[in-house]
PDB file of N, CA and C in Angstrom:
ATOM      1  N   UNK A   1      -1.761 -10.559  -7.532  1.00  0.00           N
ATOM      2  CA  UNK A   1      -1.067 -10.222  -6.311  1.00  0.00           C
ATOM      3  C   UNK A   1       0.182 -11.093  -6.216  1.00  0.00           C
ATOM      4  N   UNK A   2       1.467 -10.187  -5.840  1.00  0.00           N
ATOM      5  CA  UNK A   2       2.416 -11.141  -5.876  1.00  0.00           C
ATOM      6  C   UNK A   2       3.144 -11.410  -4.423  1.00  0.00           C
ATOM      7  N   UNK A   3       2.311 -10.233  -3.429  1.00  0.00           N
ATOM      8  CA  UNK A   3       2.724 -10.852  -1.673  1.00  0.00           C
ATOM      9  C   UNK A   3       1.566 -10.138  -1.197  1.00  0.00           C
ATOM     10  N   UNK A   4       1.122 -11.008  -0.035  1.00  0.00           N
ATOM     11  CA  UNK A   4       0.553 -10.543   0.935  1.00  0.00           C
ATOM     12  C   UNK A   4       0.703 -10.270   2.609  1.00  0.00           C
ATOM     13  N   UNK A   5       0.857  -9.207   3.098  1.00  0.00           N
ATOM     14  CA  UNK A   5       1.358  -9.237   4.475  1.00  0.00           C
ATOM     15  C   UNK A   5       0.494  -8.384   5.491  1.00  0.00           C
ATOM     16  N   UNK A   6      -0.007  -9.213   6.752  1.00  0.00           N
ATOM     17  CA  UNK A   6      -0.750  -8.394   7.525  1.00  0.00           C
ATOM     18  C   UNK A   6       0.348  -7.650   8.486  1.00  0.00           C
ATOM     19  N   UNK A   7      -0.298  -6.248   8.728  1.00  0.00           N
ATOM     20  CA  UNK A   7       0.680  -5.582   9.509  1.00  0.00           C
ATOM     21  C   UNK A   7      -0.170  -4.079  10.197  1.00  0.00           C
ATOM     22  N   UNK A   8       0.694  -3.508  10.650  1.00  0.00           N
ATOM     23  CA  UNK A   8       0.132  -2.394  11.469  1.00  0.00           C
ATOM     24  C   UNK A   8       0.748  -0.782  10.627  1.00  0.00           C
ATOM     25  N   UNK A   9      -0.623  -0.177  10.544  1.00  0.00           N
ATOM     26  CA  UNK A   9       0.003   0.731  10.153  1.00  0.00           C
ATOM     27  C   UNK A   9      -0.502   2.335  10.947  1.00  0.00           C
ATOM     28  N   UNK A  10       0.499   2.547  11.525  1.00  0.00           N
ATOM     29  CA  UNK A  10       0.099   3.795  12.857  1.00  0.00           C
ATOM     30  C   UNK A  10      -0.596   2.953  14.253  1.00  0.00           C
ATOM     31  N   UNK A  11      -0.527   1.878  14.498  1.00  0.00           N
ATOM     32  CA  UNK A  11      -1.165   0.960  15.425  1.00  0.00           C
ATOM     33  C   UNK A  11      -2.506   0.357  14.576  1.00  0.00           C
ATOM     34  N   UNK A  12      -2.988   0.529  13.269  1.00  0.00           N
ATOM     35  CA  UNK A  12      -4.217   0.157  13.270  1.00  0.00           C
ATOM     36  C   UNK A  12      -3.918  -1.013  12.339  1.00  0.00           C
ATOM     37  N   UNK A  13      -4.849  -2.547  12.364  1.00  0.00           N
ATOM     38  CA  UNK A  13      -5.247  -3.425  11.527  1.00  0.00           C
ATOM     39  C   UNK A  13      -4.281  -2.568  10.004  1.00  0.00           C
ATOM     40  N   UNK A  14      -3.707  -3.549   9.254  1.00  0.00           N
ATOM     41  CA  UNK A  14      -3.961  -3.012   7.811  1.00  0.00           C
ATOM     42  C   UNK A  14      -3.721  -4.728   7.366  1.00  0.00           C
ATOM     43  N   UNK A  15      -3.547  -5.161   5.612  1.00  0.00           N
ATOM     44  CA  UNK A  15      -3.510  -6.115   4.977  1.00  0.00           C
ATOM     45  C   UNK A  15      -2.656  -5.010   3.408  1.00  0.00           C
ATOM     46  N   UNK A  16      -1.641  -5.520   3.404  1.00  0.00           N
ATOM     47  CA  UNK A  16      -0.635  -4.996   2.335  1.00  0.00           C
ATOM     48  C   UNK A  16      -0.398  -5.790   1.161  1.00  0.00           C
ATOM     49  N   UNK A  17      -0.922  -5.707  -0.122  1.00  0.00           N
ATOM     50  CA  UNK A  17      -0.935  -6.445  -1.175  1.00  0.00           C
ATOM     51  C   UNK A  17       0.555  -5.875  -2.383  1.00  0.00           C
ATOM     52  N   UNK A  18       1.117  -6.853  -2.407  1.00  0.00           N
ATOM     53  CA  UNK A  18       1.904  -6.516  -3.853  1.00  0.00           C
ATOM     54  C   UNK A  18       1.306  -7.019  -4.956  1.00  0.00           C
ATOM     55  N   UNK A  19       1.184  -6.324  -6.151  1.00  0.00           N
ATOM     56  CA  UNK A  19       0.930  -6.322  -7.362  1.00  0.00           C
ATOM     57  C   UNK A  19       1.821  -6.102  -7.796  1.00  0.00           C
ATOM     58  N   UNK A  20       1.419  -6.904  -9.514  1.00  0.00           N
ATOM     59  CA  UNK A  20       1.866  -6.458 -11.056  1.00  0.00           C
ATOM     60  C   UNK A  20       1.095  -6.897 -11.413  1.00  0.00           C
ATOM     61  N   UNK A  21       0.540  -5.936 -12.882  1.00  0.00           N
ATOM     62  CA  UNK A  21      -0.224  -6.360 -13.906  1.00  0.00           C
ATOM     63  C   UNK A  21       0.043  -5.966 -15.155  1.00  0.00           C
ATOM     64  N   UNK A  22      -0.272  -5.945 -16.222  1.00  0.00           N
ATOM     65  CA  UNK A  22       0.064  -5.825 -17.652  1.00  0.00           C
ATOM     66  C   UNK A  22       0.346  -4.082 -17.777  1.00  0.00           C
ATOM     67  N   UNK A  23       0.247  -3.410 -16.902  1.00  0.00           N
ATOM     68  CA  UNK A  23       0.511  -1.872 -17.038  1.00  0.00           C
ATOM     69  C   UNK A  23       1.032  -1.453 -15.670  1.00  0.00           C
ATOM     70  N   UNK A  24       0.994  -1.654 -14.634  1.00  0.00           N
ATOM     71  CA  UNK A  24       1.168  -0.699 -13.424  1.00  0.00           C
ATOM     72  C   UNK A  24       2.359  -1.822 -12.477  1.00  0.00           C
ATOM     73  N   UNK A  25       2.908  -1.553 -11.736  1.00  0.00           N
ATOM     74  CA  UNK A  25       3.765  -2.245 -10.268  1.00  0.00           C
ATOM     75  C   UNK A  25       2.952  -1.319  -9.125  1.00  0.00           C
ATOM     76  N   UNK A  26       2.413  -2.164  -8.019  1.00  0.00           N
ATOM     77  CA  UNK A  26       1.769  -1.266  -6.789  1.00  0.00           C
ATOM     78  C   UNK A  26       1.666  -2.142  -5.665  1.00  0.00           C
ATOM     79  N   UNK A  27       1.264  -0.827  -4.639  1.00  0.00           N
ATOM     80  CA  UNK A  27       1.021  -1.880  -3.531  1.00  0.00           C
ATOM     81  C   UNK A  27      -0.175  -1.049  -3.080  1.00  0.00           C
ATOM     82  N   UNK A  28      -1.302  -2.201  -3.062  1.00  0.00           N
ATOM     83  CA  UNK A  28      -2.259  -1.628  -2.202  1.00  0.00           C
ATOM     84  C   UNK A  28      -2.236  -1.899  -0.807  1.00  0.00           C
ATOM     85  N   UNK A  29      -2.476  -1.017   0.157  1.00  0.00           N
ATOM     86  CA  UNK A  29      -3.399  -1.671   1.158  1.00  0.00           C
ATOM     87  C   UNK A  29      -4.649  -1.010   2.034  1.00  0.00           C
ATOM     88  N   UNK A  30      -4.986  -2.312   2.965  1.00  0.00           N
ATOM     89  CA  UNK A  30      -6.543  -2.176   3.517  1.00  0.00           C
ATOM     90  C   UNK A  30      -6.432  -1.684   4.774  1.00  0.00           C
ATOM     91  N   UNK A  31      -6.568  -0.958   5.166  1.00  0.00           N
ATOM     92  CA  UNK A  31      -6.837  -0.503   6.427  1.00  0.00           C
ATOM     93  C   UNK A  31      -8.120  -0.862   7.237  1.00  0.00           C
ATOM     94  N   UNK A  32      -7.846  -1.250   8.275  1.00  0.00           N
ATOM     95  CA  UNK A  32      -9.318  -1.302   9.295  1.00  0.00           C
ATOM     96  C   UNK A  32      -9.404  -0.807  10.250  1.00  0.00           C
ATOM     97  N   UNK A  33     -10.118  -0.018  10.855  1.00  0.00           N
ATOM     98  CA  UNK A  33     -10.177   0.533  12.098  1.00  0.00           C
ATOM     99  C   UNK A  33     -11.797   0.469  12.694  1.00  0.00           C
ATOM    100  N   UNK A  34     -12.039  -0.138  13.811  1.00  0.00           N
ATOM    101  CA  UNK A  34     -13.466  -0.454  14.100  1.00  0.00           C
ATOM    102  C   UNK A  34     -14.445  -0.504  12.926  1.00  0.00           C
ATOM    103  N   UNK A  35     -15.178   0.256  12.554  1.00  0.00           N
ATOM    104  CA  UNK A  35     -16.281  -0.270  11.583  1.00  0.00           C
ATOM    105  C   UNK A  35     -15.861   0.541   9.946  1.00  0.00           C
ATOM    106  N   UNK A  36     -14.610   1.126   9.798  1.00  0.00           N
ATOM    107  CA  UNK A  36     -14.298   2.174   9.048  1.00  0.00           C
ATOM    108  C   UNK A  36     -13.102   1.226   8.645  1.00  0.00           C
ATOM    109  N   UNK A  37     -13.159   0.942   6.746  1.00  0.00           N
ATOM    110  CA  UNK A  37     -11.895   1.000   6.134  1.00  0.00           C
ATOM    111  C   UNK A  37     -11.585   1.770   5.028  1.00  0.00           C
ATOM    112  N   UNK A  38     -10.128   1.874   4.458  1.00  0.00           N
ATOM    113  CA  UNK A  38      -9.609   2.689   4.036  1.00  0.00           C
ATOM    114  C   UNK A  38      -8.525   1.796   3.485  1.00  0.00           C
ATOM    115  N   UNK A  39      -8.744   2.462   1.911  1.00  0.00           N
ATOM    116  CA  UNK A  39      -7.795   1.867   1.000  1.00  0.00           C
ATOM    117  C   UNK A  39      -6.576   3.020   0.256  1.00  0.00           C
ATOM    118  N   UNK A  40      -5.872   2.196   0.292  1.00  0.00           N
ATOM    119  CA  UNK A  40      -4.314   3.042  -0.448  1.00  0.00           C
ATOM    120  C   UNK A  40      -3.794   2.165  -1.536  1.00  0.00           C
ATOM    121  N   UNK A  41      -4.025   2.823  -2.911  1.00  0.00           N
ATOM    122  CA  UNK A  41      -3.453   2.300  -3.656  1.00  0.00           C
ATOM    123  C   UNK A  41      -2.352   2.855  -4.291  1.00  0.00           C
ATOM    124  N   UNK A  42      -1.666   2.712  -4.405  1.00  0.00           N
ATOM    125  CA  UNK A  42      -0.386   3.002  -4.896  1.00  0.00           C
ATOM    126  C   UNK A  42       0.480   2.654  -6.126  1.00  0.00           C
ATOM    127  N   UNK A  43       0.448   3.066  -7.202  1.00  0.00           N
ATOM    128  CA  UNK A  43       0.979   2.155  -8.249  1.00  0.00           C
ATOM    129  C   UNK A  43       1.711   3.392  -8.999  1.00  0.00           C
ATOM    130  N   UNK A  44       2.652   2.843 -10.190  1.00  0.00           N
ATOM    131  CA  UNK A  44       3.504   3.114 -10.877  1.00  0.00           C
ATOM    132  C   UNK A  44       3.529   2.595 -12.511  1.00  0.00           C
ATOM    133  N   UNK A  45       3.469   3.705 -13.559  1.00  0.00           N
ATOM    134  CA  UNK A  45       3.498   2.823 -14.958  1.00  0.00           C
ATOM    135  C   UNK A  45       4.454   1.927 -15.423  1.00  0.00           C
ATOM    136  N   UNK A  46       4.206   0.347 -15.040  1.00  0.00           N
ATOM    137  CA  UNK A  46       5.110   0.093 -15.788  1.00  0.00           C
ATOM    138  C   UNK A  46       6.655  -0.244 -16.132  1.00  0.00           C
ATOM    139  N   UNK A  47       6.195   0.445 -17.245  1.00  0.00           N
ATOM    140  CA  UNK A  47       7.721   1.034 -17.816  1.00  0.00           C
ATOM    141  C   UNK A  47       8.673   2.060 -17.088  1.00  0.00           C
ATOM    142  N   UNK A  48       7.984   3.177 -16.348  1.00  0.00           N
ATOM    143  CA  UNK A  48       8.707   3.923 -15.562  1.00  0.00           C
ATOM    144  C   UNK A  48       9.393   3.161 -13.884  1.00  0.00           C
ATOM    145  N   UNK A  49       9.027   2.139 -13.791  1.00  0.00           N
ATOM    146  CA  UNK A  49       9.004   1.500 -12.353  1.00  0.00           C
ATOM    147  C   UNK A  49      10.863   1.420 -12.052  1.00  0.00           C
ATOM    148  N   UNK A  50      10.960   1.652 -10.625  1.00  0.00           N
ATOM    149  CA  UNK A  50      11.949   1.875  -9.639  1.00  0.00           C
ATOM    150  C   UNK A  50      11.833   0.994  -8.662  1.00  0.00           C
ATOM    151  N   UNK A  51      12.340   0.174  -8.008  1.00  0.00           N
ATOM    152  CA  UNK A  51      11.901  -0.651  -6.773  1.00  0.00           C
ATOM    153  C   UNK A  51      12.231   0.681  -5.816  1.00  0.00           C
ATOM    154  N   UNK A  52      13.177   1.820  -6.371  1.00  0.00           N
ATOM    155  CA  UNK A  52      13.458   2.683  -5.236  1.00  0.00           C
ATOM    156  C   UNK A  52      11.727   3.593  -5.416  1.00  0.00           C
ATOM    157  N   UNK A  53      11.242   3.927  -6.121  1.00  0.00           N
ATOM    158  CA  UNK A  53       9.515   4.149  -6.025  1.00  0.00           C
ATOM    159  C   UNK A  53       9.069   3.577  -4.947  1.00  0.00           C
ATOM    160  N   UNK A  54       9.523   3.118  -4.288  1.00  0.00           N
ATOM    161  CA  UNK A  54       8.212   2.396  -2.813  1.00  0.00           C
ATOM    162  C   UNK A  54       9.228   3.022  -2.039  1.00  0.00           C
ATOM    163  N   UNK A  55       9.904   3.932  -1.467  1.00  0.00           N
ATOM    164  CA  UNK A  55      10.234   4.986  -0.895  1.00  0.00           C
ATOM    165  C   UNK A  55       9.564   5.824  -0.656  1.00  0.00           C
ATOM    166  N   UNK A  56       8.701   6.584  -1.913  1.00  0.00           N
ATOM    167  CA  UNK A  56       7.490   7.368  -1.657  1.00  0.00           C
ATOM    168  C   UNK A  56       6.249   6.649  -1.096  1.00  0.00           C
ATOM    169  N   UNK A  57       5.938   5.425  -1.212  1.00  0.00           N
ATOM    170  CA  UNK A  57       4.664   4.857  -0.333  1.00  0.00           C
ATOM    171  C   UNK A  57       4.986   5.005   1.043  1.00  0.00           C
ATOM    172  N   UNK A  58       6.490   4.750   0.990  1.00  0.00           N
ATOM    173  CA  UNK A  58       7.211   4.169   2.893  1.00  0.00           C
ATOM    174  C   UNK A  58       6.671   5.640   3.086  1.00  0.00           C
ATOM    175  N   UNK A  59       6.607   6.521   2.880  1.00  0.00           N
ATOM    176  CA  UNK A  59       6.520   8.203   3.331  1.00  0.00           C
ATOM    177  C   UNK A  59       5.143   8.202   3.819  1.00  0.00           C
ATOM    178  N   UNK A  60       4.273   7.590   2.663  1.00  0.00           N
ATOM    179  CA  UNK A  60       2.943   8.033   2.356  1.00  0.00           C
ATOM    180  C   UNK A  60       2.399   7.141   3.604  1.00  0.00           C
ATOM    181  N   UNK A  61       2.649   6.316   3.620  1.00  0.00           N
ATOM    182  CA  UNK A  61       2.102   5.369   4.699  1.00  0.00           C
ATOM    183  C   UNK A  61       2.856   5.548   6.226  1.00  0.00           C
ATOM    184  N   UNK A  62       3.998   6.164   6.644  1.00  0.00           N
ATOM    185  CA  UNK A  62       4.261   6.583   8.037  1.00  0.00           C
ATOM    186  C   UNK A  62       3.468   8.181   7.823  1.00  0.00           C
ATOM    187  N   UNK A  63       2.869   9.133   6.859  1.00  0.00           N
ATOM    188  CA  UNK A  63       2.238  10.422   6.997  1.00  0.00           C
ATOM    189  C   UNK A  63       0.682   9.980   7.239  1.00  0.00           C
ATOM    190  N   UNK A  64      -0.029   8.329   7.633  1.00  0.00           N
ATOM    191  CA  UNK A  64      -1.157   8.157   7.039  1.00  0.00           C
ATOM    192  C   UNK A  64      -1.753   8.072   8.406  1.00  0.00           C
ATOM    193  N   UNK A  65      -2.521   8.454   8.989  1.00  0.00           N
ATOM    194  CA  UNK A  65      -3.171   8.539  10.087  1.00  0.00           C
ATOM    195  C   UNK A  65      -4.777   8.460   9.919  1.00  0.00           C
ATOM    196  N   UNK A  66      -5.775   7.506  10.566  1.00  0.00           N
ATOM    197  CA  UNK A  66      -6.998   7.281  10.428  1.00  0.00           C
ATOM    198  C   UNK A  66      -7.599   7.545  11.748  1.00  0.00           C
ATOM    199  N   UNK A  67      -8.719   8.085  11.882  1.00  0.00           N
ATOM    200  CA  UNK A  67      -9.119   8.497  13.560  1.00  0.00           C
ATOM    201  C   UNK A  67     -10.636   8.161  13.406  1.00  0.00           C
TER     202      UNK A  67
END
């Protein structure tokens, strides 16, 4: 993990991890909502990686709604 940041995502608890590892660039994160979590992982090969690629998470994560 190369950052960690707690934050809100749609009003709910989340915990946002940056990675790299020997194959992928990603960002996971944890969602919590009362007794229910929910993970998003998100990653990219590599070699193909864009810092503009976390454009599509920014999407994926304001379309992400937990109820």
């Amino acid at each position: 993990m190369t950052k960690e940041v707690d934050t809100q995502i749609n009003n709910v608890d989340a915990k946002v991890f940056d990675y790299k590892n020997s194959e992928n660039v990603g960002k996971l994160a944890i969602i919590h909502k009362d007794s229910d979590f929910v993970t998003i992982n998100f990653f990219i090969d590599k070699t193909r990686f864009k810092e503009s690629d976390f454009k599509e998470y920014d999407k994926i994560i304001k379309s992400f709604n937990i109820q």
